[in-house]
PDB file of N, CA and C in Angstrom:
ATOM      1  N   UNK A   1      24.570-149.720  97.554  1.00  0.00           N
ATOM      2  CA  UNK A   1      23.667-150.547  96.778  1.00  0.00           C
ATOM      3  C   UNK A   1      24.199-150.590  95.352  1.00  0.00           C
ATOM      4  N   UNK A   2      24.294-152.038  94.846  1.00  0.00           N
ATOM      5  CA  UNK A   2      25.184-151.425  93.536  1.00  0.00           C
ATOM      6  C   UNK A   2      24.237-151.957  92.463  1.00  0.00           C
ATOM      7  N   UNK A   3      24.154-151.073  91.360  1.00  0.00           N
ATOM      8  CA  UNK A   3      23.301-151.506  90.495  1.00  0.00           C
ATOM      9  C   UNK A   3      22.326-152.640  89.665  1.00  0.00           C
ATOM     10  N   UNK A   4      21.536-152.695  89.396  1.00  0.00           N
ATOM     11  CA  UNK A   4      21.078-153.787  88.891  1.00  0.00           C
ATOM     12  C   UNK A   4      21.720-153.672  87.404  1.00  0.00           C
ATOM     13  N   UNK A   5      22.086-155.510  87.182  1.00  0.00           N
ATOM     14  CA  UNK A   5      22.971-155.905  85.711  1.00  0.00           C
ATOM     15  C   UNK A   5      21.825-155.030  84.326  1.00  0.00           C
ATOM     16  N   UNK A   6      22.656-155.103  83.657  1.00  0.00           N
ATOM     17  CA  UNK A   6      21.635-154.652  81.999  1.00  0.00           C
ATOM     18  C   UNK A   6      20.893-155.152  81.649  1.00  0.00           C
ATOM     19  N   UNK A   7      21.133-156.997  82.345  1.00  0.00           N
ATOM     20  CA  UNK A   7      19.464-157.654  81.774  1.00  0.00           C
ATOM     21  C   UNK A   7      18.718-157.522  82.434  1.00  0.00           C
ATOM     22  N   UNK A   8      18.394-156.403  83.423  1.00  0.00           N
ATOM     23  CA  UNK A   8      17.566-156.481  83.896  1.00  0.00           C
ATOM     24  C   UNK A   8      16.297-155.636  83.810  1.00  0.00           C
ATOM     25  N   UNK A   9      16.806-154.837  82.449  1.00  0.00           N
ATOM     26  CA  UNK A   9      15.754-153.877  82.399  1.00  0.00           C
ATOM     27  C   UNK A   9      14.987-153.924  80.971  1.00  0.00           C
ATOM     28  N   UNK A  10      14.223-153.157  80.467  1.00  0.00           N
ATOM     29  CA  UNK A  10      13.725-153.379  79.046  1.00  0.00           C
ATOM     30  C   UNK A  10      13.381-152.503  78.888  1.00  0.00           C
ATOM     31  N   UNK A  11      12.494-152.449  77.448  1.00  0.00           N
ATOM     32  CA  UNK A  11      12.027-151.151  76.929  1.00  0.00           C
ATOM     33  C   UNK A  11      10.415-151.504  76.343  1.00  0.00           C
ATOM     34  N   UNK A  12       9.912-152.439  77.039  1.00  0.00           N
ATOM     35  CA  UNK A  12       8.723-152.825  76.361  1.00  0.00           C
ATOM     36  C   UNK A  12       7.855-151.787  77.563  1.00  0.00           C
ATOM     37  N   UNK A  13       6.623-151.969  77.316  1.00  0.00           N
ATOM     38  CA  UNK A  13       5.482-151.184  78.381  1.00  0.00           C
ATOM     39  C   UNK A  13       4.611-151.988  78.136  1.00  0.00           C
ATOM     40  N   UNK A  14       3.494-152.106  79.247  1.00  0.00           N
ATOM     41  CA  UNK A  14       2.414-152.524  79.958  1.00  0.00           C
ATOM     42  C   UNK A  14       1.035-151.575  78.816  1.00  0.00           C
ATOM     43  N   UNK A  15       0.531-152.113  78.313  1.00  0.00           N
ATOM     44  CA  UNK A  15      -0.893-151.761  77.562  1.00  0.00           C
ATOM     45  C   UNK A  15      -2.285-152.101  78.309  1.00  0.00           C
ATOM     46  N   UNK A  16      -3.015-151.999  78.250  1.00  0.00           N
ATOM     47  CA  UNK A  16      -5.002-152.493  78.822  1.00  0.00           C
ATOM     48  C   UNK A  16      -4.162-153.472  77.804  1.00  0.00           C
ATOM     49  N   UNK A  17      -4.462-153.752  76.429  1.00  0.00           N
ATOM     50  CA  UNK A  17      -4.493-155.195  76.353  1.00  0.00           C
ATOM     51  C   UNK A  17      -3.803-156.353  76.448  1.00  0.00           C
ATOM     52  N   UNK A  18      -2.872-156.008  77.282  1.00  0.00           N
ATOM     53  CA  UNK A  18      -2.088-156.827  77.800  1.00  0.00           C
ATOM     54  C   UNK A  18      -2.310-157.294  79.120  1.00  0.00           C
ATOM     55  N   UNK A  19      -3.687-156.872  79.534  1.00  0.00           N
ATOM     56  CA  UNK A  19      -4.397-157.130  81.072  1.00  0.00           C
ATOM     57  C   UNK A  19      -4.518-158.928  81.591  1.00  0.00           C
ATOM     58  N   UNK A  20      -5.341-159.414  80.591  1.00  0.00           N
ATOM     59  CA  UNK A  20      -5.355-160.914  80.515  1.00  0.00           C
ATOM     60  C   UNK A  20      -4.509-161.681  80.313  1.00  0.00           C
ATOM     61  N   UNK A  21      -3.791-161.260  79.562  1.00  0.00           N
ATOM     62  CA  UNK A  21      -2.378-162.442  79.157  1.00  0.00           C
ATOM     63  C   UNK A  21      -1.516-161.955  80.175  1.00  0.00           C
ATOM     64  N   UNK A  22      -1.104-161.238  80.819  1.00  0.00           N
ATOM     65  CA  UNK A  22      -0.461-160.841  82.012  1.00  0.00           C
ATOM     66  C   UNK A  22      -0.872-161.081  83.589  1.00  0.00           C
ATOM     67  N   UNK A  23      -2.134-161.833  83.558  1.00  0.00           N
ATOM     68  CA  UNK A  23      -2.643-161.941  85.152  1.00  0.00           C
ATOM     69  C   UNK A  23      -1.417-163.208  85.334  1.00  0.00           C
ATOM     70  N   UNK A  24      -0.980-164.273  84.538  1.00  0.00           N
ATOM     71  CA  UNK A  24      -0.455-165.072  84.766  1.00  0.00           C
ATOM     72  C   UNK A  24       1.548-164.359  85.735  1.00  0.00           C
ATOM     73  N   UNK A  25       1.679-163.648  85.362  1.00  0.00           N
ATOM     74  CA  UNK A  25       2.756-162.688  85.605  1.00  0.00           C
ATOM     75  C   UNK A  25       2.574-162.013  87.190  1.00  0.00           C
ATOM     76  N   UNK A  26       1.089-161.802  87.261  1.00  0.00           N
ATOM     77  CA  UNK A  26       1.389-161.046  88.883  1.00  0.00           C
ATOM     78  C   UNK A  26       2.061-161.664  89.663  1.00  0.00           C
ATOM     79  N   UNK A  27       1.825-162.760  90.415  1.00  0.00           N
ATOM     80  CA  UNK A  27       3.006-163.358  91.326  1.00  0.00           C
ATOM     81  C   UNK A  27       3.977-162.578  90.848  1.00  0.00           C
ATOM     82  N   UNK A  28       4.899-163.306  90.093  1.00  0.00           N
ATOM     83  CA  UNK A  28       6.119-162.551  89.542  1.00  0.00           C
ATOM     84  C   UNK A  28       6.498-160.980  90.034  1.00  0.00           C
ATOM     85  N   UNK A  29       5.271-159.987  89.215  1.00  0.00           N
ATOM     86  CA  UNK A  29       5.650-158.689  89.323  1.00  0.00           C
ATOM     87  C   UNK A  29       5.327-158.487  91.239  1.00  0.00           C
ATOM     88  N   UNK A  30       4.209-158.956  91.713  1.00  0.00           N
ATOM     89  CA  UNK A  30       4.465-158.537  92.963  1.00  0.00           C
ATOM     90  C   UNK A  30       5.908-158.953  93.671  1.00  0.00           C
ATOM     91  N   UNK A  31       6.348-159.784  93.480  1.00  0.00           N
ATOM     92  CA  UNK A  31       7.616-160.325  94.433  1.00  0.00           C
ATOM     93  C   UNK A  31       8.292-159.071  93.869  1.00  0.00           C
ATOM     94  N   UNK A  32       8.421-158.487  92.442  1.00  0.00           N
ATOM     95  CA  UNK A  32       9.411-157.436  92.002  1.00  0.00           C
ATOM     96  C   UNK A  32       9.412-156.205  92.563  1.00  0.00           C
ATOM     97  N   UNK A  33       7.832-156.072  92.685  1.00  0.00           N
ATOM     98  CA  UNK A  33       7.953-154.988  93.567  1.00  0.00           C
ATOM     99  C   UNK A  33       7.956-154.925  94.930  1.00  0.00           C
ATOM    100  N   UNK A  34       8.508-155.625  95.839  1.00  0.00           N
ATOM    101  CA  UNK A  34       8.536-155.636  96.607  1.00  0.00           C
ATOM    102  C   UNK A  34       9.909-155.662  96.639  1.00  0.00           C
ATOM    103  N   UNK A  35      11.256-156.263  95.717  1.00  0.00           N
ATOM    104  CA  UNK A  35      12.437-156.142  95.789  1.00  0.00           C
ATOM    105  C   UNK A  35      12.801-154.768  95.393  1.00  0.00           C
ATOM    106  N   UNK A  36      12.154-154.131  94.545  1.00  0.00           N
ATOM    107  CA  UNK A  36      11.992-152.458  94.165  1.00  0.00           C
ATOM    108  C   UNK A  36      12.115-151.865  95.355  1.00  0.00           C
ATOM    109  N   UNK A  37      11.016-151.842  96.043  1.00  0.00           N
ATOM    110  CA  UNK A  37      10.748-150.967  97.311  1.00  0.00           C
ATOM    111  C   UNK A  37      11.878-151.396  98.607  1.00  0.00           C
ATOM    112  N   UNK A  38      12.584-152.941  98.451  1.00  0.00           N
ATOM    113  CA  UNK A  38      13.279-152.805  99.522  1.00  0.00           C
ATOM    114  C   UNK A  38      15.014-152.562  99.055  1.00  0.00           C
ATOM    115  N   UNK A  39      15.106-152.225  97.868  1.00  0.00           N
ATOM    116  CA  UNK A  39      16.062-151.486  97.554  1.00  0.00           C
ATOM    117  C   UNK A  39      16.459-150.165  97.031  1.00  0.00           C
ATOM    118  N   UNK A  40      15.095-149.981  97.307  1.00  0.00           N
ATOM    119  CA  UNK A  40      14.859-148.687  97.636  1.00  0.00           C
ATOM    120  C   UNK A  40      15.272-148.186  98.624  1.00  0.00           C
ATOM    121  N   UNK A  41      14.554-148.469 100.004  1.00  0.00           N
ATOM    122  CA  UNK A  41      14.764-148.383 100.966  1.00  0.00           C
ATOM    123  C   UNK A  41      15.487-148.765 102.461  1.00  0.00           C
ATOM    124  N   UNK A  42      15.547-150.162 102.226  1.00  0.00           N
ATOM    125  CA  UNK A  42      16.177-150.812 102.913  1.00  0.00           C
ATOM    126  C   UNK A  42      17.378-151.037 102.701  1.00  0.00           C
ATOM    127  N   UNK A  43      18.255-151.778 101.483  1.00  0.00           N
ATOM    128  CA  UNK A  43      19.252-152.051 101.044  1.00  0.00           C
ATOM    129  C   UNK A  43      20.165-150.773 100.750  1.00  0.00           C
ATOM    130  N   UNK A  44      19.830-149.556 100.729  1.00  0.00           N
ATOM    131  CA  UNK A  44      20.756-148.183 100.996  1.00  0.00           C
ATOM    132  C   UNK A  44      21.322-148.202 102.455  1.00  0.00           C
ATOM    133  N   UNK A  45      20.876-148.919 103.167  1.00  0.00           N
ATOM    134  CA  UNK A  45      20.937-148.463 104.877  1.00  0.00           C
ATOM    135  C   UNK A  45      22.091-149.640 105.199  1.00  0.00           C
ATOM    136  N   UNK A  46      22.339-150.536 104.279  1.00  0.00           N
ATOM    137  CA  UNK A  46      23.381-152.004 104.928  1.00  0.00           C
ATOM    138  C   UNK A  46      25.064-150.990 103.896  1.00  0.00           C
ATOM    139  N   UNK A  47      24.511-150.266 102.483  1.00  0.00           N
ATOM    140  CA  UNK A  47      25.454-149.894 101.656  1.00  0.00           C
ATOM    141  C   UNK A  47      26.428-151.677 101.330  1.00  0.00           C
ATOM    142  N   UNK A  48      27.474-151.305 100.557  1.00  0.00           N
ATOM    143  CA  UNK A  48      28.143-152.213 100.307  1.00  0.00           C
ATOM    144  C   UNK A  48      28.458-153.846 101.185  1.00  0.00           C
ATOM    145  N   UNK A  49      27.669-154.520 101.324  1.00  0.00           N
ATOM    146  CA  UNK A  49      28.320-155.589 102.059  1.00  0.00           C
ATOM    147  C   UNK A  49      28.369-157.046 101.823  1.00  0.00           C
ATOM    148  N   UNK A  50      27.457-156.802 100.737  1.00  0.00           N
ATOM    149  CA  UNK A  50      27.712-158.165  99.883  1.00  0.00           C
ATOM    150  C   UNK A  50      28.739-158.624  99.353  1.00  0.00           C
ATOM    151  N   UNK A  51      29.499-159.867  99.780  1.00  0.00           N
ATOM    152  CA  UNK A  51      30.972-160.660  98.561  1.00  0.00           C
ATOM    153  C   UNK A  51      30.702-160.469  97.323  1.00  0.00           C
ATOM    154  N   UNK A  52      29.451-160.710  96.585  1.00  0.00           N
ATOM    155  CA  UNK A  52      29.146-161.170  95.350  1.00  0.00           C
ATOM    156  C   UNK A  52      28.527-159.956  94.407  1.00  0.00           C
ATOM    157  N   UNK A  53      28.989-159.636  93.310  1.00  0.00           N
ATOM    158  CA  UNK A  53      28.625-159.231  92.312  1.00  0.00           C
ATOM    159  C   UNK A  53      27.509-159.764  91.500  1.00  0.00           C
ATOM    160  N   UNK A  54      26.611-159.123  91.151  1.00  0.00           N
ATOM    161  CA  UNK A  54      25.448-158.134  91.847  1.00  0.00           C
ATOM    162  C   UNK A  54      25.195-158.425  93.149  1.00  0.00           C
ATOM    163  N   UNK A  55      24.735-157.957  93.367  1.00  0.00           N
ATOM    164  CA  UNK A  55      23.918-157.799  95.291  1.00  0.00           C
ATOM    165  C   UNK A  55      23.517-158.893  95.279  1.00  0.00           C
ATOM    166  N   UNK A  56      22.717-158.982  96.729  1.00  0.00           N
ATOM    167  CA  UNK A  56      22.206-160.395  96.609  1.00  0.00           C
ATOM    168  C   UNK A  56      20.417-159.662  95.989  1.00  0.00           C
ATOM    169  N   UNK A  57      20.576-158.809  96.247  1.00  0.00           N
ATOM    170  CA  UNK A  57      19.406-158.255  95.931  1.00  0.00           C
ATOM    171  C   UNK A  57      18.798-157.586  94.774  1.00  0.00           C
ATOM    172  N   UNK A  58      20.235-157.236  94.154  1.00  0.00           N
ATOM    173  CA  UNK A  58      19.849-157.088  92.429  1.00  0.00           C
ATOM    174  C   UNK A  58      20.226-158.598  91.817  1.00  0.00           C
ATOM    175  N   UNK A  59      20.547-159.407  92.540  1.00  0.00           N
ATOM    176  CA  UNK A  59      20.703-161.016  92.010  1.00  0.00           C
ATOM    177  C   UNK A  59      18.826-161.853  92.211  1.00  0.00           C
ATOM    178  N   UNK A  60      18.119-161.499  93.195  1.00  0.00           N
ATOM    179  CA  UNK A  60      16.985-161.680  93.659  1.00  0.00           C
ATOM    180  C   UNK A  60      15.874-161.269  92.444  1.00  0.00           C
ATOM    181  N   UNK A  61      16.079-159.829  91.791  1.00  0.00           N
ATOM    182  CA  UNK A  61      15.781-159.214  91.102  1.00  0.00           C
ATOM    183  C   UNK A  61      15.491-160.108  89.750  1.00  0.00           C
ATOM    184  N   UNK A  62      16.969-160.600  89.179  1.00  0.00           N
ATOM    185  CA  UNK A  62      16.875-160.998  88.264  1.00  0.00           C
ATOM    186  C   UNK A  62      16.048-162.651  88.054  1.00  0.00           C
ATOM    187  N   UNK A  63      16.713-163.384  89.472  1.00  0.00           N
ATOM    188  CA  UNK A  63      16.215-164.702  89.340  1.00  0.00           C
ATOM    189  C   UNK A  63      14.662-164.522  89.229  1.00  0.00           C
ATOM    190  N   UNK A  64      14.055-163.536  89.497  1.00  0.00           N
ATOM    191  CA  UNK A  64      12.667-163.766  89.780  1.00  0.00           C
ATOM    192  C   UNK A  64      12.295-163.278  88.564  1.00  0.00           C
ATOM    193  N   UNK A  65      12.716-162.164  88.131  1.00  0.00           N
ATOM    194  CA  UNK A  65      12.462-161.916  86.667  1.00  0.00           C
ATOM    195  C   UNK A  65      12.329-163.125  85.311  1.00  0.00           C
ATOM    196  N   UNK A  66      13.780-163.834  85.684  1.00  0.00           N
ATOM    197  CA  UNK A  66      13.918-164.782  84.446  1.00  0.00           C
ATOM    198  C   UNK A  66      13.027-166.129  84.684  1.00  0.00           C
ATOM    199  N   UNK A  67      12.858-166.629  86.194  1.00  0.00           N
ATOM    200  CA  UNK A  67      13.093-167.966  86.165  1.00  0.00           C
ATOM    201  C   UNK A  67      11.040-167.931  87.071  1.00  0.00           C
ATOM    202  N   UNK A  68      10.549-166.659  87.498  1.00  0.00           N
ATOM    203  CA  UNK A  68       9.270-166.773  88.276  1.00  0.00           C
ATOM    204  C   UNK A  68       9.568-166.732  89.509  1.00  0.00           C
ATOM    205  N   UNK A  69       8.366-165.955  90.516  1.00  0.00           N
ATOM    206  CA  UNK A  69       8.360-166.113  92.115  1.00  0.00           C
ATOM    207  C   UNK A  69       8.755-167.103  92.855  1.00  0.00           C
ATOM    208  N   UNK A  70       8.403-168.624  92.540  1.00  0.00           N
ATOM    209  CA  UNK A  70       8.945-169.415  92.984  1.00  0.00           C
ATOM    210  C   UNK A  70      10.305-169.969  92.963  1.00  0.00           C
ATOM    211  N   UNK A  71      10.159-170.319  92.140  1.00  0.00           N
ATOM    212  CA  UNK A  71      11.698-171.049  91.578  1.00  0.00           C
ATOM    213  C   UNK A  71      12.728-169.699  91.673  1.00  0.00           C
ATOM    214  N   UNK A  72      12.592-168.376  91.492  1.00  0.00           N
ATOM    215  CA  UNK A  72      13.496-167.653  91.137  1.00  0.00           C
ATOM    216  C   UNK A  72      13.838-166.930  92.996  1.00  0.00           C
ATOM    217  N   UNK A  73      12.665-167.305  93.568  1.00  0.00           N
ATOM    218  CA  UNK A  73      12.681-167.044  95.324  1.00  0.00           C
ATOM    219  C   UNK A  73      13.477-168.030  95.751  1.00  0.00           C
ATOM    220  N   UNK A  74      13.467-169.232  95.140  1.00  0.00           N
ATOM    221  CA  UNK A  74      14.489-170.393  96.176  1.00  0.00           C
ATOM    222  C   UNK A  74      16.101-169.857  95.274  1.00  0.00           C
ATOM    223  N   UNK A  75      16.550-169.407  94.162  1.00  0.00           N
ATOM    224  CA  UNK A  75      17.716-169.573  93.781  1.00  0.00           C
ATOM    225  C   UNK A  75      18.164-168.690  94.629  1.00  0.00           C
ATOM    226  N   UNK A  76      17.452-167.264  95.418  1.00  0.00           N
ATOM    227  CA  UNK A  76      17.934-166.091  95.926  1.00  0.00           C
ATOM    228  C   UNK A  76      18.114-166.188  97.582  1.00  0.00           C
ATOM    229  N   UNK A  77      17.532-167.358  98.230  1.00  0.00           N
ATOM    230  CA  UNK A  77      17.370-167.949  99.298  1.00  0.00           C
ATOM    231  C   UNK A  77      18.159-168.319  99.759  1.00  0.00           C
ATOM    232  N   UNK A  78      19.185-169.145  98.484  1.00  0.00           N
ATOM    233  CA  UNK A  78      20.510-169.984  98.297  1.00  0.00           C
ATOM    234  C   UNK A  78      21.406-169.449  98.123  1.00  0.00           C
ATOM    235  N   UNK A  79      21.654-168.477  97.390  1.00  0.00           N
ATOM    236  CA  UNK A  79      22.300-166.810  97.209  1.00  0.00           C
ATOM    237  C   UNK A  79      22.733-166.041  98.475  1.00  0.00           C
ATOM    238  N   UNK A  80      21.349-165.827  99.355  1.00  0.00           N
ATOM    239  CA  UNK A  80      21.686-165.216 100.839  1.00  0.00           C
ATOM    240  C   UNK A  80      22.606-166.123 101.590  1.00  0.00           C
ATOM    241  N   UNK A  81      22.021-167.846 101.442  1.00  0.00           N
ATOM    242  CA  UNK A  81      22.924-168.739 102.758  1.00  0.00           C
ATOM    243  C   UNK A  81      24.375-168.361 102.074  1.00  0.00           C
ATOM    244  N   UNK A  82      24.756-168.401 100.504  1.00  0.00           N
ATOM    245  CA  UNK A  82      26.114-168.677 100.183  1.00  0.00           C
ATOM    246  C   UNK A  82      26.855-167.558 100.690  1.00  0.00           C
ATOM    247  N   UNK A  83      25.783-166.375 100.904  1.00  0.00           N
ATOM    248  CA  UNK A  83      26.908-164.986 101.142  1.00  0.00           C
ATOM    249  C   UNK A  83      26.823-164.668 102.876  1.00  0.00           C
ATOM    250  N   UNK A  84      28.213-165.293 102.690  1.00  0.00           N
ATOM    251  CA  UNK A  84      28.642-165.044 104.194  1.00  0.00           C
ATOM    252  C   UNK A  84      30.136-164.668 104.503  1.00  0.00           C
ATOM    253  N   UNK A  85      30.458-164.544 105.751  1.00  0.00           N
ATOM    254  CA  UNK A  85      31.923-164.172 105.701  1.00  0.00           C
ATOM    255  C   UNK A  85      32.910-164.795 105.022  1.00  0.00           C
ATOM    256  N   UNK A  86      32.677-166.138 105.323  1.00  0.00           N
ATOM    257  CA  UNK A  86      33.639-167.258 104.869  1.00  0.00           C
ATOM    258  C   UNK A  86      33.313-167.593 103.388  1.00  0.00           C
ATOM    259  N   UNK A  87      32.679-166.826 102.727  1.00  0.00           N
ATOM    260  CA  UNK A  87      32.652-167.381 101.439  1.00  0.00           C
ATOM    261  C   UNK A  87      33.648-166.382 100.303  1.00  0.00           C
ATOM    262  N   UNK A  88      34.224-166.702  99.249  1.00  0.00           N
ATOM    263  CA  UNK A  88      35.093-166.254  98.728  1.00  0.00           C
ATOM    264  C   UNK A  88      34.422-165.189  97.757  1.00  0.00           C
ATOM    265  N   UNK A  89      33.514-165.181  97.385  1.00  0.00           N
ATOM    266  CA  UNK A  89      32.739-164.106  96.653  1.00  0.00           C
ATOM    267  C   UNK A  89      32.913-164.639  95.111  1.00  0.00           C
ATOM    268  N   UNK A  90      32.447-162.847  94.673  1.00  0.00           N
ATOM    269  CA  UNK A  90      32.944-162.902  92.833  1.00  0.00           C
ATOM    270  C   UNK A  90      31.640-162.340  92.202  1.00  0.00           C
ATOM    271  N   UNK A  91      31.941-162.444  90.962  1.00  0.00           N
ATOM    272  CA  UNK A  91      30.833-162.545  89.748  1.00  0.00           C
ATOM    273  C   UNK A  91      29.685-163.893  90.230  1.00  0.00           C
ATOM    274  N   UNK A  92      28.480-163.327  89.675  1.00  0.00           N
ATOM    275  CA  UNK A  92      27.489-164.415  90.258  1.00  0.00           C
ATOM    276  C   UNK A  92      26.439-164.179  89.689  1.00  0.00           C
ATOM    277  N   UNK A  93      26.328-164.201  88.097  1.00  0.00           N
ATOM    278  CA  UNK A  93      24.945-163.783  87.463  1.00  0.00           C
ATOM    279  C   UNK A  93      24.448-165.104  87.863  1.00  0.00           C
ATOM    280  N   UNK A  94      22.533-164.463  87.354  1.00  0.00           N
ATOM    281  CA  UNK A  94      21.700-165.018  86.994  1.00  0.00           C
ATOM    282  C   UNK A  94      21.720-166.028  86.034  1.00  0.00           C
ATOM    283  N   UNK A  95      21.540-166.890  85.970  1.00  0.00           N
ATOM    284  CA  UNK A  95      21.628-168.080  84.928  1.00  0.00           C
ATOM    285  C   UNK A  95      20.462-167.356  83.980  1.00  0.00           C
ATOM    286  N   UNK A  96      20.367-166.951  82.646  1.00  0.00           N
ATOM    287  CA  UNK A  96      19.249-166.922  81.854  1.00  0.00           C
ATOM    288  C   UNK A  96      18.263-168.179  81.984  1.00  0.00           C
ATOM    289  N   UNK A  97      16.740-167.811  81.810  1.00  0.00           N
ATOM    290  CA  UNK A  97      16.200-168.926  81.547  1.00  0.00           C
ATOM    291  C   UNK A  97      16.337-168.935  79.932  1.00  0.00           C
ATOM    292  N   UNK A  98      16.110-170.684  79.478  1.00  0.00           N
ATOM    293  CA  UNK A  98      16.611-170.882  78.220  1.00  0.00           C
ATOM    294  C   UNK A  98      15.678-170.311  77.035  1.00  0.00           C
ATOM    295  N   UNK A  99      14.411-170.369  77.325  1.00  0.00           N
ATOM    296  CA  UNK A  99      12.773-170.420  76.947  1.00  0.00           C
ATOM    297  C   UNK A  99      12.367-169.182  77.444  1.00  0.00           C
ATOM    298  N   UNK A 100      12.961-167.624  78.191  1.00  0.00           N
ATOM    299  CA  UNK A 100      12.437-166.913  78.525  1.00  0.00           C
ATOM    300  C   UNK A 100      11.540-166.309  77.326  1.00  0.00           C
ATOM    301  N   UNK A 101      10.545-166.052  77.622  1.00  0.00           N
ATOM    302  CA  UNK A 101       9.691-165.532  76.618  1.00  0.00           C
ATOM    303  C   UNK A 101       8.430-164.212  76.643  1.00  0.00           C
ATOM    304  N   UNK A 102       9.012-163.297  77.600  1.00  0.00           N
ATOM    305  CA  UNK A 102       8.493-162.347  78.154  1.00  0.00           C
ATOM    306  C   UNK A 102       9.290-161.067  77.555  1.00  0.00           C
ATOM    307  N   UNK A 103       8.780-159.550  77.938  1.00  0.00           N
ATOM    308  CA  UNK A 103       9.372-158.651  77.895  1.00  0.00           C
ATOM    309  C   UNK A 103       9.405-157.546  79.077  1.00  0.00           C
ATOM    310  N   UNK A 104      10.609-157.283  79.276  1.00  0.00           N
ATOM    311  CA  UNK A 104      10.834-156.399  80.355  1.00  0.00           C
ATOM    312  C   UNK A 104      10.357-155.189  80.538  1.00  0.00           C
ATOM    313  N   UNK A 105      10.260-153.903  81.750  1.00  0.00           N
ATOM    314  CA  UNK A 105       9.852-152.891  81.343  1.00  0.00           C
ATOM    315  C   UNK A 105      11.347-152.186  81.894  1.00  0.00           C
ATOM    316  N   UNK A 106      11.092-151.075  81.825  1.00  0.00           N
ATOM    317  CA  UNK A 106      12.453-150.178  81.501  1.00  0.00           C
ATOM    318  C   UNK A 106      12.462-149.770  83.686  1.00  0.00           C
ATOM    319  N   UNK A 107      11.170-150.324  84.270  1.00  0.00           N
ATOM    320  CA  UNK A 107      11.828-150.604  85.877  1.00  0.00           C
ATOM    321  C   UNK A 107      11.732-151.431  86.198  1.00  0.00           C
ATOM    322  N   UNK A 108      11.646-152.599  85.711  1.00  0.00           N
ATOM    323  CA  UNK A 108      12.406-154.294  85.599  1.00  0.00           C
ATOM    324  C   UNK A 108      10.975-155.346  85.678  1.00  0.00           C
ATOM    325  N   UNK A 109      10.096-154.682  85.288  1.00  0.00           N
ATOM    326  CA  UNK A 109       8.668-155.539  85.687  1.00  0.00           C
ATOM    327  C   UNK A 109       8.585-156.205  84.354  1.00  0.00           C
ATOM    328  N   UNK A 110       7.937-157.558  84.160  1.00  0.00           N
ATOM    329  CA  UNK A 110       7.993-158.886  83.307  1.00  0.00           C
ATOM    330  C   UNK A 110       6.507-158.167  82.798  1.00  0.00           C
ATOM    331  N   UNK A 111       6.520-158.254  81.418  1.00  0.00           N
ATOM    332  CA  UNK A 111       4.885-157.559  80.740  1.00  0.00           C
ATOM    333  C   UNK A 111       4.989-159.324  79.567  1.00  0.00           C
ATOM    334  N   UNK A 112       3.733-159.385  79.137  1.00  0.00           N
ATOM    335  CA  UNK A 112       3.606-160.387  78.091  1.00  0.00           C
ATOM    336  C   UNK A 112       4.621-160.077  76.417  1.00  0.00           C
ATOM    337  N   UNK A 113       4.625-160.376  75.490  1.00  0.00           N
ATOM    338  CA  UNK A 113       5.439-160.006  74.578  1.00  0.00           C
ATOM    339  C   UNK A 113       4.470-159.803  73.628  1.00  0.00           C
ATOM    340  N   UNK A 114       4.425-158.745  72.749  1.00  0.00           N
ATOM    341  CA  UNK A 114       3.345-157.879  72.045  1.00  0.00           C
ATOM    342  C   UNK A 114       3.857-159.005  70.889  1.00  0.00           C
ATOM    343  N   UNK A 115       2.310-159.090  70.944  1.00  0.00           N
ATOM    344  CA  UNK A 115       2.266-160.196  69.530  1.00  0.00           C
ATOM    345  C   UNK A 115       1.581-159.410  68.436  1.00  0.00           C
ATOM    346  N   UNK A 116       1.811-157.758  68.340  1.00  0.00           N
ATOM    347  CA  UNK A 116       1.847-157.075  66.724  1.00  0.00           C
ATOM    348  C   UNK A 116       3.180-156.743  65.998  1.00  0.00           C
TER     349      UNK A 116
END
């Protein structure tokens, strides 16, 4: 399982008052944790077999981080069909979103951005 990239983590934290301005974010954080737990668990058991740099699954990680559950679920969808035998591999970040405007936590979950 090979690491998740550097943007993928942060140093902000989750507050109570960050409860409301963050309901908009669950989608998001649930899909995250659910890529958490299956690289946790699951993705140790295949070890190395992805062409592409990051995983497809620390690539999953990020699209959903930067871009939302939806949109960032179809780029990783497209990610899995491309990685196959016949494909040549490589480097394969995440496209930044341009407008991201969130802050990360230090185990990759999207929190609102502290407006003190």
């Amino acid at each position: 399982m090979s690491a998740l990239p550097s943007y993928a983590f942060g140093t902000a934290r989750f507050q109570a008052s960050d409860l409301l301005r963050g309901i908009v974010l669950l989608p998001r954080n649930a899909v995250l944790a659910f890529l958490v737990a299956y690289r946790a668990v699951i993705s140790p058991l295949y070890g190395e077999v992805c062409r592409y740099y990051p995983s497809c699954s620390a690539y999953a990680v990020g699209a959903v981080q930067q871009h939302g559950a939806v949109w960032g679920t179809i780029q990783s969808a497209w990610r899995i069909l491309r990685c196959n035998p016949w494909s040549k591999g490589g480097v394969d970040d995440v496209r930044p979103h341009a407008h991201f405007r969130y802050e990360l936590t230090p185990q990759g979950f999207v929190v609102p951005p502290r407006k003190d």
